[in-house]
Protein backbone atom coordinates (compact mmCIF):
# COMPACT_ATOMS: atom_id res chain seq x y z
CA UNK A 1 117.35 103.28 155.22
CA UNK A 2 118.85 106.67 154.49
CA UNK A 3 119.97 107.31 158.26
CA UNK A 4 122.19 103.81 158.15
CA UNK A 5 122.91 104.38 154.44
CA UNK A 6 124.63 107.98 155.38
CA UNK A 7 125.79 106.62 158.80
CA UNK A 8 129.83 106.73 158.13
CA UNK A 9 129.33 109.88 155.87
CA UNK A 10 131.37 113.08 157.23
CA UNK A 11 128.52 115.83 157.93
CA UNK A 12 128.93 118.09 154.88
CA UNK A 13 128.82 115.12 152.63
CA UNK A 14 125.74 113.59 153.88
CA UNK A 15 123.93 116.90 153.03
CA UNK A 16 124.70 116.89 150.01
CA UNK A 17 124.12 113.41 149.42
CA UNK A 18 119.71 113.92 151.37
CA UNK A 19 119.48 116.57 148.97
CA UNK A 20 120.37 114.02 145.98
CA UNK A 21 118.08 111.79 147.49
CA UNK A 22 115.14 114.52 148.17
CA UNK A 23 115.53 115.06 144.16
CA UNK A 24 115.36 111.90 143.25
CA UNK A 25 111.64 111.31 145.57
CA UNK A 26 110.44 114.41 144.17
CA UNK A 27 111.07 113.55 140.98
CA UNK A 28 109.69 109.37 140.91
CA UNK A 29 107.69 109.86 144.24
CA UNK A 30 109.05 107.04 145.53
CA UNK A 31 112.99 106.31 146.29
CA UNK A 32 114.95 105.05 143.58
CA UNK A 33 118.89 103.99 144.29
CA UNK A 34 119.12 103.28 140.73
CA UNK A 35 118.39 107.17 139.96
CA UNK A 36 119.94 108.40 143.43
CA UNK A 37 123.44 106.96 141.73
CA UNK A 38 122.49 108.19 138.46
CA UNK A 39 122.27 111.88 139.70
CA UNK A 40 125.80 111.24 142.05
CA UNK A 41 128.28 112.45 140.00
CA UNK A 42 131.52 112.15 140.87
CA UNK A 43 134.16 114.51 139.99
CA UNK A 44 136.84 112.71 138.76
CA UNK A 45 139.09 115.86 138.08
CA UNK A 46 139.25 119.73 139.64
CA UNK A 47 138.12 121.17 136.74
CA UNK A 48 134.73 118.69 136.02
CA UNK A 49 136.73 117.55 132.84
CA UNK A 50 135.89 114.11 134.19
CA UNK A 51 132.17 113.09 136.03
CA UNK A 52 131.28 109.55 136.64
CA UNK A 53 128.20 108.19 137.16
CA UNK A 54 127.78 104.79 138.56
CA UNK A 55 125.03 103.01 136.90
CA UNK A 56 125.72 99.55 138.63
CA UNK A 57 128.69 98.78 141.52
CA UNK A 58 131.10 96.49 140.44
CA UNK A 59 132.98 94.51 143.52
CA UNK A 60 136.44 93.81 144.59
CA UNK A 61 139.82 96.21 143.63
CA UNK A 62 140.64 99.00 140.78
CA UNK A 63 142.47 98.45 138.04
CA UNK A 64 146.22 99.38 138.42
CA UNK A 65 148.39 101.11 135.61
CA UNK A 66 149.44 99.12 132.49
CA UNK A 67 146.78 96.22 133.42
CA UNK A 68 144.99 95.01 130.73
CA UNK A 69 141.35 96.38 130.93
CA UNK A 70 138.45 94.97 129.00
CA UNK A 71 135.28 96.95 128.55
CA UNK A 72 132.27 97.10 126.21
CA UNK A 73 131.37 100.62 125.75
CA UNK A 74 129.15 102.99 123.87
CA UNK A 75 129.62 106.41 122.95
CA UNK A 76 127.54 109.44 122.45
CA UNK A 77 127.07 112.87 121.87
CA UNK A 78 125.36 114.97 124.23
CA UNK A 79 122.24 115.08 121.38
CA UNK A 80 122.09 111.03 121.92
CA UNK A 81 123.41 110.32 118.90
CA UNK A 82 126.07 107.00 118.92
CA UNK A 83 129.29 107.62 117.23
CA UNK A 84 131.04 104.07 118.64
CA UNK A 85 129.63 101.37 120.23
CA UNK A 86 131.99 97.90 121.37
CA UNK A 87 128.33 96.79 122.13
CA UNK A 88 127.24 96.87 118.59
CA UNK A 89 130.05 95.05 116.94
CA UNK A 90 129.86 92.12 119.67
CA UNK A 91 133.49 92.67 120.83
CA UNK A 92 134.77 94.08 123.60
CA UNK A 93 137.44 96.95 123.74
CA UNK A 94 140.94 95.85 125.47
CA UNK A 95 143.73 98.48 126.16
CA UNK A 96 146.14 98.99 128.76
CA UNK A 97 144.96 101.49 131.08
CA UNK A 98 147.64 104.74 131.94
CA UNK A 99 149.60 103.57 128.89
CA UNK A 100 148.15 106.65 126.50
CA UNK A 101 146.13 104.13 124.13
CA UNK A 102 143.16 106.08 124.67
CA UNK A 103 141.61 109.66 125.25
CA UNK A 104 142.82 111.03 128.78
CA UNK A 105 139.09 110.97 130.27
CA UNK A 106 139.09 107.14 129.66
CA UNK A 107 142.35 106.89 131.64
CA UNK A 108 141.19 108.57 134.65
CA UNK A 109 137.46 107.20 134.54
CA UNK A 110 138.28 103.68 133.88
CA UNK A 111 140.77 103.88 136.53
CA UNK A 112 138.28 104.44 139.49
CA UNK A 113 135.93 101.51 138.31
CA UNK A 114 135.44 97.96 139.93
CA UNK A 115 135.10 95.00 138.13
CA UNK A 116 131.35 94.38 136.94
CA UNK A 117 130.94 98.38 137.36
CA UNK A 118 128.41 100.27 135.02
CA UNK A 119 129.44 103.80 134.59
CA UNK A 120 128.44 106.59 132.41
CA UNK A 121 131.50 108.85 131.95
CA UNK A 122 130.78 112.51 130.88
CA UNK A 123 133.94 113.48 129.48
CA UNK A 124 135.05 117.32 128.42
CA UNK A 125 136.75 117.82 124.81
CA UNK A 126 140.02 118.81 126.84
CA UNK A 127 139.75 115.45 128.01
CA UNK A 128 138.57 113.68 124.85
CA UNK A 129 138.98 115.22 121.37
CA UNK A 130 139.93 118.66 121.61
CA UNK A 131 139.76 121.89 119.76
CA UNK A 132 139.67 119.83 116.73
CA UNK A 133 137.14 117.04 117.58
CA UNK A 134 137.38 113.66 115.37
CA UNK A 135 135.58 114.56 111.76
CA UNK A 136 133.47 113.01 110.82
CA UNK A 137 131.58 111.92 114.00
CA UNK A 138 133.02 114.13 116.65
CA UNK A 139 132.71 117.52 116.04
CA UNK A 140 134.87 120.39 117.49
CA UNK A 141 135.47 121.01 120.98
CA UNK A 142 132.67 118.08 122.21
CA UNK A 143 131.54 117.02 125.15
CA UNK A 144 131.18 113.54 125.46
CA UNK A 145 129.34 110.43 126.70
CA UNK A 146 130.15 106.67 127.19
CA UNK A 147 128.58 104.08 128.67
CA UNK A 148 131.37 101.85 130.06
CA UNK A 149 130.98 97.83 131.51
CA UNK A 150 134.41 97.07 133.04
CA UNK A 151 134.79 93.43 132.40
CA UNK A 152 137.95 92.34 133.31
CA UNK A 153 141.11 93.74 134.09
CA UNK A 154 144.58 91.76 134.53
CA UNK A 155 148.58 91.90 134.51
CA UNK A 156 149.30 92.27 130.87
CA UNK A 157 150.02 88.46 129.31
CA UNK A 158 152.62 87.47 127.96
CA UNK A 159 151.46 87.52 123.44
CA UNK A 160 150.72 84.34 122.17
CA UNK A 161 153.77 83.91 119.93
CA UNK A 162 156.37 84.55 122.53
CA UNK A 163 155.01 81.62 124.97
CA UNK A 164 156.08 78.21 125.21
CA UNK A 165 153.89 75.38 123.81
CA UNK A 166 153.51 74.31 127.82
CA UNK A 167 152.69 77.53 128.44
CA UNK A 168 150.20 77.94 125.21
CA UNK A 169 148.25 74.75 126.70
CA UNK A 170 147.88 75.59 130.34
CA UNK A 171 146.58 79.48 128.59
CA UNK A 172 144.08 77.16 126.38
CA UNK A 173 143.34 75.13 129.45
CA UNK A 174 142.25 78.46 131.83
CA UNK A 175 140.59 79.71 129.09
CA UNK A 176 138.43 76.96 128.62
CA UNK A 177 137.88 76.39 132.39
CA UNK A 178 136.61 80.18 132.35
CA UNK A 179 134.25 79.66 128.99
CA UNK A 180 132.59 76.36 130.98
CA UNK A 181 131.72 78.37 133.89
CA UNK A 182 130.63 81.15 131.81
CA UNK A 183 128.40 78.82 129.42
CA UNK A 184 126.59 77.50 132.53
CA UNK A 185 125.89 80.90 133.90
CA UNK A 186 124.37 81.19 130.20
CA UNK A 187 126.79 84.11 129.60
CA UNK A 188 127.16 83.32 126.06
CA UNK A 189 129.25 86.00 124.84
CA UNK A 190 131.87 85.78 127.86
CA UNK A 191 132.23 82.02 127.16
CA UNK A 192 132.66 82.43 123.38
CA UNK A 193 135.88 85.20 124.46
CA UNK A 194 137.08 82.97 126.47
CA UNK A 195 136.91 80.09 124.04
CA UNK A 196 138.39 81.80 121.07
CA UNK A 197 141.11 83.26 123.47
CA UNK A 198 141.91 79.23 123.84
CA UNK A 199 141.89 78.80 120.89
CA UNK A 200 144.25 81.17 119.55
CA UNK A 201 147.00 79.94 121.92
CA UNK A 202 146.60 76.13 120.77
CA UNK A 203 146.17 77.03 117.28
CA UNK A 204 149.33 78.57 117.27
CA UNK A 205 151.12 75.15 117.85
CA UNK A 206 152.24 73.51 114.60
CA UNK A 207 149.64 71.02 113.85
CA UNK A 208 152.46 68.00 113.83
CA UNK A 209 152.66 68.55 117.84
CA UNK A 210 149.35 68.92 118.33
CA UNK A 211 148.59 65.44 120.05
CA UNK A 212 147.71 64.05 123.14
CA UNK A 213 146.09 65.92 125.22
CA UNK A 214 147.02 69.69 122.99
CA UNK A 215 144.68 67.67 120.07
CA UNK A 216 142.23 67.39 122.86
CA UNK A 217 141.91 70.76 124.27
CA UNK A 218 142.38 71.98 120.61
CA UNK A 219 138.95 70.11 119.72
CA UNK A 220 136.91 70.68 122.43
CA UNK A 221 137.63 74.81 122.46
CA UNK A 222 136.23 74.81 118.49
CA UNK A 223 133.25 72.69 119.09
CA UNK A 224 132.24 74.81 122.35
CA UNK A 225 132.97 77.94 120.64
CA UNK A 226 130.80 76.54 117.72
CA UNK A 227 128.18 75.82 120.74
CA UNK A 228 128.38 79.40 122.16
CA UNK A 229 127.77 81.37 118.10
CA UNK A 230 125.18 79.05 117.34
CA UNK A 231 123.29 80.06 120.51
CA UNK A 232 124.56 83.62 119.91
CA UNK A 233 122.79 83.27 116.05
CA UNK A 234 126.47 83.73 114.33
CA UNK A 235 126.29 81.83 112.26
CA UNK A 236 129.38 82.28 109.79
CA UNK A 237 131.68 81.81 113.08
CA UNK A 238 129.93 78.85 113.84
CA UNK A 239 130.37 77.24 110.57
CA UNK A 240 134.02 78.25 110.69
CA UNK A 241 134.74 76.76 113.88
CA UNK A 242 133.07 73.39 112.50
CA UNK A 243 134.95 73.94 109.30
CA UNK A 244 138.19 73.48 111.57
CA UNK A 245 136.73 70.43 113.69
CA UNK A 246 135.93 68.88 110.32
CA UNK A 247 139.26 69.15 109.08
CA UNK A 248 140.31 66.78 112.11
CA UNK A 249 136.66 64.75 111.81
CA UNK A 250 134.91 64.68 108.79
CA UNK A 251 132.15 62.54 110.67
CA UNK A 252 131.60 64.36 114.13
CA UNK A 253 128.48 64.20 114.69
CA UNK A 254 127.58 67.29 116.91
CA UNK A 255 130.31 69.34 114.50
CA UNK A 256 127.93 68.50 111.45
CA UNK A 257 124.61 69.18 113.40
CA UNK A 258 125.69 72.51 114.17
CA UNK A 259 126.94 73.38 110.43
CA UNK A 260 124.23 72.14 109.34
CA UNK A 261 122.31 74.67 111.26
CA UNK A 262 124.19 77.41 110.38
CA UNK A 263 124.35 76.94 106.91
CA UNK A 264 120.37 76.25 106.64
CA UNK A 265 120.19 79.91 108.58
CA UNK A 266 122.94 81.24 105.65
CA UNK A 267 120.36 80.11 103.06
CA UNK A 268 122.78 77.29 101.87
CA UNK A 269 120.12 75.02 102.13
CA UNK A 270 122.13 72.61 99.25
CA UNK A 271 125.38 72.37 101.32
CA UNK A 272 123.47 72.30 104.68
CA UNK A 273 121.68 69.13 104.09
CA UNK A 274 124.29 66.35 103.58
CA UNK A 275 125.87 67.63 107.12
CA UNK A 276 122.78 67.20 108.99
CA UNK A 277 121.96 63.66 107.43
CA UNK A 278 125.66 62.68 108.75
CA UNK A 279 124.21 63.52 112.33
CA UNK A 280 121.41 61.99 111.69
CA UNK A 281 123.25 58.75 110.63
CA UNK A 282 124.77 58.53 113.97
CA UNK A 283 121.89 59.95 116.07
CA UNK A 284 118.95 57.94 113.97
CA UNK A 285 116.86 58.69 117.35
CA UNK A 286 117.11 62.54 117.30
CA UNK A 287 113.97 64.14 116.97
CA UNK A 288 115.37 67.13 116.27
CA UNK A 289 117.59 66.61 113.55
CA UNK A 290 114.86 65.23 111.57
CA UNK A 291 112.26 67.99 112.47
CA UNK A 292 115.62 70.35 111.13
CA UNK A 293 116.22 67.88 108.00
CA UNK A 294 112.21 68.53 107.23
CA UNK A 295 112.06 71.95 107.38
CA UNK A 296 115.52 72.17 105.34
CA UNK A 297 113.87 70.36 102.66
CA UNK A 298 110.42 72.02 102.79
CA UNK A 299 112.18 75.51 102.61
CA UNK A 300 113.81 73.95 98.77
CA UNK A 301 110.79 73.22 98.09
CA UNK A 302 109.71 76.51 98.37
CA UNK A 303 112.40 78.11 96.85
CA UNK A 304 112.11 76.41 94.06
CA UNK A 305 108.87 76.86 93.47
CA UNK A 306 109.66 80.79 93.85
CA UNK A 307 112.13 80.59 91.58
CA UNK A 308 110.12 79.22 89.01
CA UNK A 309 108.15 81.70 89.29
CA UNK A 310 110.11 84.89 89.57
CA UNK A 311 112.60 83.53 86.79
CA UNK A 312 110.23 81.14 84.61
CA UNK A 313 111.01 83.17 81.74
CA UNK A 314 114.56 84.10 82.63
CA UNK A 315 117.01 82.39 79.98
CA UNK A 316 114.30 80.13 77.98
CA UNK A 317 113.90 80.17 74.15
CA UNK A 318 110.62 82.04 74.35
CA UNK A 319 110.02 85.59 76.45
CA UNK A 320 107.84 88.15 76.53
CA UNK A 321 110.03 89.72 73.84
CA UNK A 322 109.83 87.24 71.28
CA UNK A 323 107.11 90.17 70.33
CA UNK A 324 109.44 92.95 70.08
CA UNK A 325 111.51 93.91 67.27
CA UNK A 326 115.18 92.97 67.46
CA UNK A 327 117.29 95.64 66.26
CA UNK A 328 120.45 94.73 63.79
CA UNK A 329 122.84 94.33 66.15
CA UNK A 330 127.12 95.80 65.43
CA UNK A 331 129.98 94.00 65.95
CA UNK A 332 131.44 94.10 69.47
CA UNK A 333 134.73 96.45 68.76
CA UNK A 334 138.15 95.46 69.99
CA UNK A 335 139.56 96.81 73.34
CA UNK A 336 138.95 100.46 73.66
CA UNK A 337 141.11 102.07 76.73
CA UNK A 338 139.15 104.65 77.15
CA UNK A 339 136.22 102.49 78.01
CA UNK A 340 135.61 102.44 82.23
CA UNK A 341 137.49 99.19 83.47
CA UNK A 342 136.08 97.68 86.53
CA UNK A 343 137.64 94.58 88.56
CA UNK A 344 136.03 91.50 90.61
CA UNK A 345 138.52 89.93 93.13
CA UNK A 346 136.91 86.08 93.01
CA UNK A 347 137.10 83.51 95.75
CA UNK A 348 135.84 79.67 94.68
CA UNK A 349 136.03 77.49 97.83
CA UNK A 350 139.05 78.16 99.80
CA UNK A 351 141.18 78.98 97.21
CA UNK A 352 142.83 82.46 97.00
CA UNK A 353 140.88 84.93 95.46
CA UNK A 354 141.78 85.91 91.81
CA UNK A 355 141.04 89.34 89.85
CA UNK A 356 139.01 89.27 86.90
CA UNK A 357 138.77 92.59 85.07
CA UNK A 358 135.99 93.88 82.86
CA UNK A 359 135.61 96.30 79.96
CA UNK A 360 132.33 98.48 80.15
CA UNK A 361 130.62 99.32 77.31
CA UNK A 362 130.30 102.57 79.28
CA UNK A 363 129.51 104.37 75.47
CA UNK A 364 126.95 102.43 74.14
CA UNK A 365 125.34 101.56 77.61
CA UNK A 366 126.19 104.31 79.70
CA UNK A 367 122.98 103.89 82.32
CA UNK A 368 123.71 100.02 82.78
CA UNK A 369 127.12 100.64 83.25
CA UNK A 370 126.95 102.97 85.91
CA UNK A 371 124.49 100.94 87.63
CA UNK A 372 126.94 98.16 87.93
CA UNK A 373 129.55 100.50 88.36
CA UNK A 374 127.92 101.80 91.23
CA UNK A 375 127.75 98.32 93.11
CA UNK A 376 131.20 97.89 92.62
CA UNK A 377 132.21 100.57 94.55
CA UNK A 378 129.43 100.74 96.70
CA UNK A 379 129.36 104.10 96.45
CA UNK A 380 125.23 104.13 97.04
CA UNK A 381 125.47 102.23 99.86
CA UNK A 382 123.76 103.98 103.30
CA UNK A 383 123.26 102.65 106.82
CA UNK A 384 119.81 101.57 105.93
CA UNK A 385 120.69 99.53 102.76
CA UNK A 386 123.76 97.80 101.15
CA UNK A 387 124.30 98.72 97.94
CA UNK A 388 127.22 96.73 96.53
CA UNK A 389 128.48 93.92 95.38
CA UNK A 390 131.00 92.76 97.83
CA UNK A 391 130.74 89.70 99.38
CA UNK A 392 128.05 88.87 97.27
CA UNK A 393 128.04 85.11 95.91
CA UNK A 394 127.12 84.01 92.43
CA UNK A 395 124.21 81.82 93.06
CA UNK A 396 124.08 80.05 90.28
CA UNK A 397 126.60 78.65 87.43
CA UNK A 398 125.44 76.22 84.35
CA UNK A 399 128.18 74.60 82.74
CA UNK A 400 128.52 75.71 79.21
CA UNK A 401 125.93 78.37 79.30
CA UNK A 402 126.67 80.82 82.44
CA UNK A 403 127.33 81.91 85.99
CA UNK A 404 125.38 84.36 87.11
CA UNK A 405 125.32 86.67 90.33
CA UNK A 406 124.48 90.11 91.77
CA UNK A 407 121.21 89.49 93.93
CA UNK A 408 122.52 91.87 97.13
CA UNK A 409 119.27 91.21 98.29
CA UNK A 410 118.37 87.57 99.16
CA UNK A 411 121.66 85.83 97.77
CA UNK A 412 119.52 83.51 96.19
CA UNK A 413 118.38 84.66 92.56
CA UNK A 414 115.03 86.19 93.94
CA UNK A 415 116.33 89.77 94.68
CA UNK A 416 117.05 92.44 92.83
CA UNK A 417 117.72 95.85 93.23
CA UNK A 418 118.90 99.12 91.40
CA UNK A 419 120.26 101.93 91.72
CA UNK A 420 117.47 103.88 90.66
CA UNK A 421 115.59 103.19 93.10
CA UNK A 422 113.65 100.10 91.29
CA UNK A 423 114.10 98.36 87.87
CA UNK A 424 115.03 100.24 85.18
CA UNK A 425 114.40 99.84 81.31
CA UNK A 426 116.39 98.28 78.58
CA UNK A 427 118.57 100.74 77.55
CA UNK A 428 119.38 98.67 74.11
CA UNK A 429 120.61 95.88 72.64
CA UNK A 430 123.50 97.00 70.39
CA UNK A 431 125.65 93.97 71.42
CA UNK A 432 124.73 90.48 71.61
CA UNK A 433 125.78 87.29 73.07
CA UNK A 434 128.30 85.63 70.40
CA UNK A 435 131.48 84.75 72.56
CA UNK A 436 132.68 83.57 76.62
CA UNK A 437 132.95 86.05 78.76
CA UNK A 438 130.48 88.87 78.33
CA UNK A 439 128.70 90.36 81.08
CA UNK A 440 125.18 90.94 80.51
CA UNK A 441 122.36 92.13 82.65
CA UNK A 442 119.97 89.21 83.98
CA UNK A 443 116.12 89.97 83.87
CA UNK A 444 112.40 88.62 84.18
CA UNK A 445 111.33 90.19 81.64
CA UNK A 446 111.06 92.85 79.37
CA UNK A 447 112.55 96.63 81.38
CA UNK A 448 113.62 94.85 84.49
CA UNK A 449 117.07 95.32 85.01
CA UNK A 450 118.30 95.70 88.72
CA UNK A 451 121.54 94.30 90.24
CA UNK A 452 122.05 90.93 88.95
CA UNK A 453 124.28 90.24 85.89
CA UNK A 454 125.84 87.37 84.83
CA UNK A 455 129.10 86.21 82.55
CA UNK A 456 128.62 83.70 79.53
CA UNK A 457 130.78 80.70 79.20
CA UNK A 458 130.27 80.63 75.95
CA UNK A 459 128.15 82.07 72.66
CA UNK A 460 124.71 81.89 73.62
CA UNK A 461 122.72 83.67 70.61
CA UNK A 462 118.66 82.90 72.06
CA UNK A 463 119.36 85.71 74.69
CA UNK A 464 119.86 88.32 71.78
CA UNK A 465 117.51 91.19 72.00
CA UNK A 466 116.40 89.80 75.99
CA UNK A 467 119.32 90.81 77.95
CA UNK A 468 121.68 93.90 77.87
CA UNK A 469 125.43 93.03 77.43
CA UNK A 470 127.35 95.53 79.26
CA UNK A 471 131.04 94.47 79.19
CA UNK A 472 133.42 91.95 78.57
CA UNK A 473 136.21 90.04 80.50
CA UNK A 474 139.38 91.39 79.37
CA UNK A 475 141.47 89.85 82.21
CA UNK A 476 140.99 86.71 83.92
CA UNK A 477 139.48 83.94 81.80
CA UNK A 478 140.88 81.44 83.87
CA UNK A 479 139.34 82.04 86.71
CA UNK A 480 135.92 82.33 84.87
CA UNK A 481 136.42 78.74 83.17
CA UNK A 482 137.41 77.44 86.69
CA UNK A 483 134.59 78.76 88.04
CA UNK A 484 132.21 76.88 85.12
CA UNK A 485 134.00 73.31 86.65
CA UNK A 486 132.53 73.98 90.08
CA UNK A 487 130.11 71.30 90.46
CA UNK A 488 126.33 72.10 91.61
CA UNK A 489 123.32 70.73 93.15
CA UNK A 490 119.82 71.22 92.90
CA UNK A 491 118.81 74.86 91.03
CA UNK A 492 122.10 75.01 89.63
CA UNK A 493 123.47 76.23 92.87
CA UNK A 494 127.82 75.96 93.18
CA UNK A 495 128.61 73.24 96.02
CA UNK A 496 131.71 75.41 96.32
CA UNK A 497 130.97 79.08 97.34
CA UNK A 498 131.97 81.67 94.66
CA UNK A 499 132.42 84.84 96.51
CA UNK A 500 133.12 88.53 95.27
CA UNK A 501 135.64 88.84 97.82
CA UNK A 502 136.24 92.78 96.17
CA UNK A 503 135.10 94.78 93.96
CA UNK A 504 135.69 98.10 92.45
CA UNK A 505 136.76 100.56 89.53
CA UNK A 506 140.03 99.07 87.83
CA UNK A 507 142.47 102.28 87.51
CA UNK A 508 145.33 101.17 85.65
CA UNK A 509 145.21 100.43 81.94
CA UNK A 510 145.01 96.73 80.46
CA UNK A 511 147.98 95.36 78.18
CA UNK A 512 147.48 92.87 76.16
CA UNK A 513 143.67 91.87 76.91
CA UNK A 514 142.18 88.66 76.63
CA UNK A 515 138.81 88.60 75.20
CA UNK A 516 139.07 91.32 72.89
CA UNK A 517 138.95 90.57 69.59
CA UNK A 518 136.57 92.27 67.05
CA UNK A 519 133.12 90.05 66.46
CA UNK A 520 131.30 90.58 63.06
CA UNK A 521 127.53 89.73 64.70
């Protein structure tokens, strides 16, 4: 095997290339082409700025200059440790390759590849970072790793917006042709790429000429796409490309099967269900809509049941305080400036989001305050653990009581979290509940305060003494009272999502606030 394999090798070459190979029995005892490659490095540059190692072959021709190259790479220092990864954010890296888009050691490694090629690149700082490195991740003067699947390379297309709408459908057309062949290979992720490539190009023609055979293609590239993230478990691109089919179809069948599915895996068991009864309406034979329908229902069932008993206390006439003391409460005072303002940018359906601003009682509460604080900025958030409040939905709104929110943990009302590392105490109950639009700190009992809060809609004097109020609205009413119209299902759960699209520490000072007037309590 090694004679033929070194057969067309010039003399001093094969040499060098039995003693790789002697290296690589020693060390396996047996011989191992994956490691002989590994251990072939290939200077790419006089200097060793540039090694490649090829991991896998690729087949066919190099990429030229200013092609369009498409990788998925990961990158590391030489201790291991990732600093980038295409790989981990499920979306492959495209640049034009010679152009200067990227470090000079990609240039010149990517350059020599094949298509389908597996390389590892060792790259020298003069070829990568330099003297001064890329703080925070890439230190000084660093060597570097990647890991680098060439994908695809091709002449650089024409964008989207400058083609014609002939030209936009044949694009969607190849495009889809490449995701088929790519879904029956069971390549997943290549198919959805090539779907949503499709579907970029025919989205971009006005919706009054899309007909014919554009409304077609236009249909079938959302509902495969849909196909390829619901096997790929994505579930919040497959309910947006179902969304979009919708729009067209409220009754597709397969389009509502697969939302359905998706939103049962997003927890939204309430929205979830009258999708997958649609398919079921039109596939009354399908065993496994029904077995999904079941299991959607038992899962209520058990959430409810939960709930009860994580929040049977939470908001009733009676608590496990009724035996404490209720201190006389003061008056909430009028609008102090120098009180911490923090902001909520809130999205109900698909409407625009809309900023509500709060006053915090940051002087009377100061530990509650910075807890929520902290979860507006996210400031305590790590790479092990969220910690804030963005894009965080309030789960539950009562009309004419409250709307609450905050669990970062579940989304559902059964999570809570602080950032004290647990629940923390009551600090007091100095304020109380006597007007619309004060934020107060939700509970299950007595010294259990963690992340969720919610806003009243209006006076609601039994939760005196129970729950901490915090802060007030003193922007933004509106968006509160149209939030209290949102109609809800089962456990008071919004049929429209109300998302906390952003979040943070409002720096600017509030002129005439709403909300603010003094309250004799």
């Amino acid at each position: 095997l090694l004679c033929f394999f070194f057969s067309s090798r010039r003399r001093h070459t094969r040499c060098r290339e039995v003693s790789w190979a002697r290296r690589c029995v020693q060390e396996t005892g047996t011989w191992d082409f994956q490691l002989f490659m590994e251990a072939k490095g290939i200077k790419l540059t006089d200097d060793e700025g540039v090694v490649k190692f090829i991991l896998q072959e690729g087949t066919g021709e190099m990429p030229k200059p200013n092609q369009e190259v498409v990788v998925h790479y990961t990158g590391k220092l030489l201790d291991g440790t990732v600093f980038d990864s295409s790989v981990t954010r499920n979306e492959p890296f495209k640049f034009n390759l010679g152009t200067g888009n990227v470090i000079k050691g990609w240039d010149i490694g990517v350059a020599t590849m094949k298509k389908g090629e597996n390389a590892k690149l060792v790259i020298k700082s003069d070829y990568a970072y330099g003297d001064q490195g890329s703080p925070p991740t890439i230190p000084p003067k660093s060597t570097l790793e990647f890991e680098v699947n060439l994908l695809d390379f091709h002449d650089q297309r024409k964008p989207v917006e400058q083609m014609s709408k002939e030209e936009k459908q044949k694009y969607a057309e190849e495009n889809k042709l490449a995701g088929n062949e790519h879904f029956k290979g069971m390549r997943f992720k290549e198919a959805a790429e090539c779907y949503s490539e499709g579907a970029k190009a025919v989205d971009a023609i006005p919706k009054a000429e899309r007909i014919g055979e554009n409304a077609k293609i236009w249909m079938a590239l959302h509902l495969n796409l849909s196909v390829c993230m619901n096997k790929l478990e994505n579930w919040n691109e497959t309910k947006k490309n179902c969304e979009a089919v919708l729009t067209e179809d409220q009754k597709h069948p397969k389009a509502n099967y697969l939302i359905g599915i998706a939103l049962s895996r997003l927890s939204m068991y309430d929205q979830a269900l009258p999708h997958l009864n649609i398919a079921l309406e039109a596939n009354p034979a399908d065993a496994s809509i029904k077995n999904e329908i079941e299991s959607l229902k038992k899962k209520m069932r058990e959430i409810k049941e939960k709930e009860k008993k994580v929040y049977g206390k939470l908001f009733q006439g009676s608590s496990l305080y009724d035996e404490k003391k209720v201190p006389k409460a003061a008056g909430i005072p009028k609008y102090d400036p120098t009180n911490l303002r923090t902001f909520m940018d809130i999205k109900i359906g698909n409407a625009e989001a809309r900023r509500v601003i709060f006053e915090m009682f940051s002087k009377v509460v100061p530990k509650t305050v910075e807890n929520f604080k902290c979860f507006c900025t996210g400031e305590k958030t790590t790479p092990e653990k969220m910690m804030s409040y963005k894009g965080n939905k309030f789960h539950r709104v009562i009309k004419e009581f409250m709307m609450q929110g905050g669990d970062i943990v579940n989304g559902n009302g059964t999570g809570s979290i602080s950032i004290y590392g647990g629940k923390f105490d009551d600090e007091n109950f100095t304020y109380t509940h006597t007007q619309p639009g004060l934020l107060s700190m939700a509970n299950s009992g007595p010294n259990t305060n963690g992340s969720q809060f919610f806003v009243t809609f209006k006076e609601t004097p039994w939760l005196n003494g129970k729950h901490v109020v915090f802060g007030r609205v003193i922007k933004g009413m509106d968006v509160i009272k149209d939030a209290e119209k949102v109609k809800t299902v089962e456990m008071d759960v919004p049929t429209e999502a109300i998302i906390i699209e952003n979040c943070g520490v409002y720096q600017d000072n509030v002129e005439n606030p709403e909300n603010s007037q003094t309250i004799l309590l």
